[in-house]
N, C-alpha and C. Protein backbone atom coordinates (compact mmCIF):
# COMPACT_ATOMS: atom_id res chain seq x y z
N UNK A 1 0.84 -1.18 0.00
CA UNK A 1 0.00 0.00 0.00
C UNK A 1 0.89 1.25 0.00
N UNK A 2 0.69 1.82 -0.94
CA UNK A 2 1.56 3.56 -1.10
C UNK A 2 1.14 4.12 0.07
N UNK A 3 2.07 4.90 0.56
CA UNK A 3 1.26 6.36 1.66
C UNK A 3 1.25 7.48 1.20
N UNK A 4 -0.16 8.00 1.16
CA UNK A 4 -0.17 9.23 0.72
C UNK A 4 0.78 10.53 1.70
N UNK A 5 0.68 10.89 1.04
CA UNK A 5 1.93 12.65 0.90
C UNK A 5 0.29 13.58 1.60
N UNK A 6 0.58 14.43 2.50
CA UNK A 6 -0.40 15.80 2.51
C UNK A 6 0.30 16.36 1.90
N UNK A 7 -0.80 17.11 0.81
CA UNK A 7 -0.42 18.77 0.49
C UNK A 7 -0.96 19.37 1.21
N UNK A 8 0.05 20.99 1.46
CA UNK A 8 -0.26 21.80 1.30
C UNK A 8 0.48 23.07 0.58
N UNK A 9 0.67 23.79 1.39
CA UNK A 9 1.33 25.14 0.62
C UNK A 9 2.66 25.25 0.26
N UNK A 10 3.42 24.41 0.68
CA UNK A 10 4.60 23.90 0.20
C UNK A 10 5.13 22.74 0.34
N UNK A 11 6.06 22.49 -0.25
CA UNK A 11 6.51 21.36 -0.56
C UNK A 11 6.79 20.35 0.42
N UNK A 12 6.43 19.24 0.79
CA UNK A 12 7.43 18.75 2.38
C UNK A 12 8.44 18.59 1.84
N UNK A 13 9.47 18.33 3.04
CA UNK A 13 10.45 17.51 3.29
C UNK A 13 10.67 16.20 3.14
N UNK A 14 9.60 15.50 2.99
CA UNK A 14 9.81 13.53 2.52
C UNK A 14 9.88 13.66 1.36
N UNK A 15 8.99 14.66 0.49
CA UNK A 15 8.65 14.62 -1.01
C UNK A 15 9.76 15.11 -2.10
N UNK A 16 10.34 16.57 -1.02
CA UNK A 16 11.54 16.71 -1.97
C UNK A 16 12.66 15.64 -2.25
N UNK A 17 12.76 15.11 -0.63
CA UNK A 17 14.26 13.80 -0.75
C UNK A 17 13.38 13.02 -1.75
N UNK A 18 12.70 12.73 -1.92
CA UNK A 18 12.24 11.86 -2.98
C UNK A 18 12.47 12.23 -4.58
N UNK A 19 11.75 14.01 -4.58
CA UNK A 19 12.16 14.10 -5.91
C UNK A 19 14.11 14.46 -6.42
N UNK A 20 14.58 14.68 -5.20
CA UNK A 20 15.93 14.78 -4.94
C UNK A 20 16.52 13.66 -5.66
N UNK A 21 15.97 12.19 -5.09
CA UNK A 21 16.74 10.63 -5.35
C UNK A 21 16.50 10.83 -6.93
N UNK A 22 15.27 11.32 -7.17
CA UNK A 22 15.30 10.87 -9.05
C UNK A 22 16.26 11.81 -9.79
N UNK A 23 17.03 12.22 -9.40
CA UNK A 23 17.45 13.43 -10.60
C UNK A 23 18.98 13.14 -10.43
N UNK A 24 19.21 13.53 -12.01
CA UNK A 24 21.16 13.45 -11.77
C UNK A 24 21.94 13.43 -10.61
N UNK A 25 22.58 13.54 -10.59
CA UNK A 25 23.88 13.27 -9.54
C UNK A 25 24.48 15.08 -9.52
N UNK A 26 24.49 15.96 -10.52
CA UNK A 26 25.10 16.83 -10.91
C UNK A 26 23.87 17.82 -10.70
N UNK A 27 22.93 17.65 -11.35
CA UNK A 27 21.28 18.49 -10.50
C UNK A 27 21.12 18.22 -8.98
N UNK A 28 21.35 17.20 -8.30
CA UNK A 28 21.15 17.01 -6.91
C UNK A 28 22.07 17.90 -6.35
N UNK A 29 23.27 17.56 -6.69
CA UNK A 29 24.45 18.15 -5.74
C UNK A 29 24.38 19.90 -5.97
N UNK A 30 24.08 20.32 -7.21
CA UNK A 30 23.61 21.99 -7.39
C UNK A 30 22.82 22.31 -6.58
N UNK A 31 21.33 21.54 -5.98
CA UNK A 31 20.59 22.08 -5.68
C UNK A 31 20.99 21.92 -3.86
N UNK A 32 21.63 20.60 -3.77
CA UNK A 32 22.13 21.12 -2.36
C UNK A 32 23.20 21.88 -1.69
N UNK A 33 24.00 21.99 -2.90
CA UNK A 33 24.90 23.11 -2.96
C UNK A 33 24.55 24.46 -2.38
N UNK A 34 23.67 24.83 -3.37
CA UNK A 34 22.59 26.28 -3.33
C UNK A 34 22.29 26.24 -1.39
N UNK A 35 21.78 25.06 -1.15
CA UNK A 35 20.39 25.32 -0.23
C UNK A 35 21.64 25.41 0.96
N UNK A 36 22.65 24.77 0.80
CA UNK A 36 23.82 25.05 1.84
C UNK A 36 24.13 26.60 1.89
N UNK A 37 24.60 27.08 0.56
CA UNK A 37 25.15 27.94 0.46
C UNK A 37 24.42 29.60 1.24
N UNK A 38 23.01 29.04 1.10
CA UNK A 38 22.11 30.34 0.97
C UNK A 38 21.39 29.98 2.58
N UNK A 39 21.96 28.49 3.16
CA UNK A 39 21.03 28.66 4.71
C UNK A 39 19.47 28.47 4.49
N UNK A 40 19.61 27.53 3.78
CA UNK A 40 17.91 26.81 3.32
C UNK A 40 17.29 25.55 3.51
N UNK A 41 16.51 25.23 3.81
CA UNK A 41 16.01 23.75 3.29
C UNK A 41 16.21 23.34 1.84
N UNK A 42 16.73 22.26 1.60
CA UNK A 42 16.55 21.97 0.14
C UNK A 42 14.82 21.90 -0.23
N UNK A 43 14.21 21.62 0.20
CA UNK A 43 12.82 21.84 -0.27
C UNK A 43 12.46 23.21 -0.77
N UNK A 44 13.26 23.81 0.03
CA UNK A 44 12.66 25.63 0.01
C UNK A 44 13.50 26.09 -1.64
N UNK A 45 14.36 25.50 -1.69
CA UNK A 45 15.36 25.57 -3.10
C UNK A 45 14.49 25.28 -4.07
N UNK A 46 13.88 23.82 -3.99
CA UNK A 46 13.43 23.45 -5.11
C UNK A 46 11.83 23.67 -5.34
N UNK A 47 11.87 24.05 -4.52
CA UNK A 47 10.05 25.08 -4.14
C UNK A 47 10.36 26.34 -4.89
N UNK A 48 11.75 27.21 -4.57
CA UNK A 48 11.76 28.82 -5.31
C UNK A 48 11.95 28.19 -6.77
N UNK A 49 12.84 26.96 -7.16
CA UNK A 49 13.02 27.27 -8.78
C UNK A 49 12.12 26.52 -9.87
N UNK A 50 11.15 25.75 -8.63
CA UNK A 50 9.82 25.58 -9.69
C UNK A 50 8.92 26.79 -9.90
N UNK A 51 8.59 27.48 -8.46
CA UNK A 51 7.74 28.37 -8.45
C UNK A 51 8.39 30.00 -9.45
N UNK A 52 9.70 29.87 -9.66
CA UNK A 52 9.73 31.06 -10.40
C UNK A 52 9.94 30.51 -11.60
N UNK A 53 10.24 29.44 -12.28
CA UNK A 53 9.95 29.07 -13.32
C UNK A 53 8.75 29.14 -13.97
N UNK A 54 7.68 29.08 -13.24
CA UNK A 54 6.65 28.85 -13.27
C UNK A 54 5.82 31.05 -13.32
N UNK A 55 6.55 31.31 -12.72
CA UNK A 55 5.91 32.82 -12.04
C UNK A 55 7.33 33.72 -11.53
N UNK A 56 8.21 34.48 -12.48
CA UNK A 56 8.98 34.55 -12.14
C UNK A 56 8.68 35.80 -11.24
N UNK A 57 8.30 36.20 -10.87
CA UNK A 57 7.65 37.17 -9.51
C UNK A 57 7.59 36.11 -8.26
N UNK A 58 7.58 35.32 -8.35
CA UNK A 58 7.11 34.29 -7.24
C UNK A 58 8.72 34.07 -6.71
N UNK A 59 8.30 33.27 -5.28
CA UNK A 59 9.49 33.03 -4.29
C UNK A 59 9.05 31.75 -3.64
N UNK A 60 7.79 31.45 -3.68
CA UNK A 60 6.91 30.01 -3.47
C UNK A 60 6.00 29.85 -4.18
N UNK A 61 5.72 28.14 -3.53
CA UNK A 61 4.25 28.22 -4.02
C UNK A 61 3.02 28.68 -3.67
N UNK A 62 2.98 29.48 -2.53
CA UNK A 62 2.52 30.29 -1.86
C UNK A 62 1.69 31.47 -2.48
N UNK A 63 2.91 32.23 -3.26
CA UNK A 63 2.70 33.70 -4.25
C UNK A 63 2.57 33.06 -6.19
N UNK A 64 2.54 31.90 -6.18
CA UNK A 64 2.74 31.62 -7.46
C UNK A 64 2.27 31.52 -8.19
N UNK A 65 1.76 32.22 -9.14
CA UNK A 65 0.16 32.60 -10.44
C UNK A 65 0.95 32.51 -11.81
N UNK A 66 0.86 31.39 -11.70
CA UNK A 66 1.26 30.88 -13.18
C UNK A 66 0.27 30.80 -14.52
N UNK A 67 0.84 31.81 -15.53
CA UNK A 67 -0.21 31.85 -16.56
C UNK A 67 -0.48 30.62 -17.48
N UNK A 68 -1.06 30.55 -17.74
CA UNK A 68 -1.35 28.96 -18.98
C UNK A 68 -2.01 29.92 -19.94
N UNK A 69 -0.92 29.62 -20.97
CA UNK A 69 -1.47 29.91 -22.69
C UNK A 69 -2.44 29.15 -22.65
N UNK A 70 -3.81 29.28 -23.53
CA UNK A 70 -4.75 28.38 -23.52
C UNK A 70 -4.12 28.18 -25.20
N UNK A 71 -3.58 28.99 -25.93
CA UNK A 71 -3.24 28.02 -27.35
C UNK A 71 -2.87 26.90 -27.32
């Protein structure tokens, strides 16, 4: 049986190490690089560079109003 994840307004902490394990070796270590460097959670890292990818005004998913082309 899977266990579900709560959402809410940001990202947890189980979910990022998770999306952490799937990704390069060379993307992982950047992003914990960063979250060292800057005094962060790695969640909070990979929470700002979806959410400003997404909304580059944004800093979470919190503030994050991402437009969708409907074309």
């Amino acid at each position: 049986m899977q266990s579900q994840i709560a959402v809410n307004e940001h990202l947890s902490p189980e979910l990022a190490q998770t999306f952490l394990e799937g990704l390069p070796e060379h993307i992982r270590a950047g992003l914990e690089s960063r979250a060292k460097e800057i005094d962060y959670p790695v969640w909070a890292i990979i929470e700002m560079a979806i959410a400003g990818y997404l909304d580059e005004e944004s800093i979470s998913f919190v503030d994050c109003k991402p437009t969708i082309d409907p074309s």
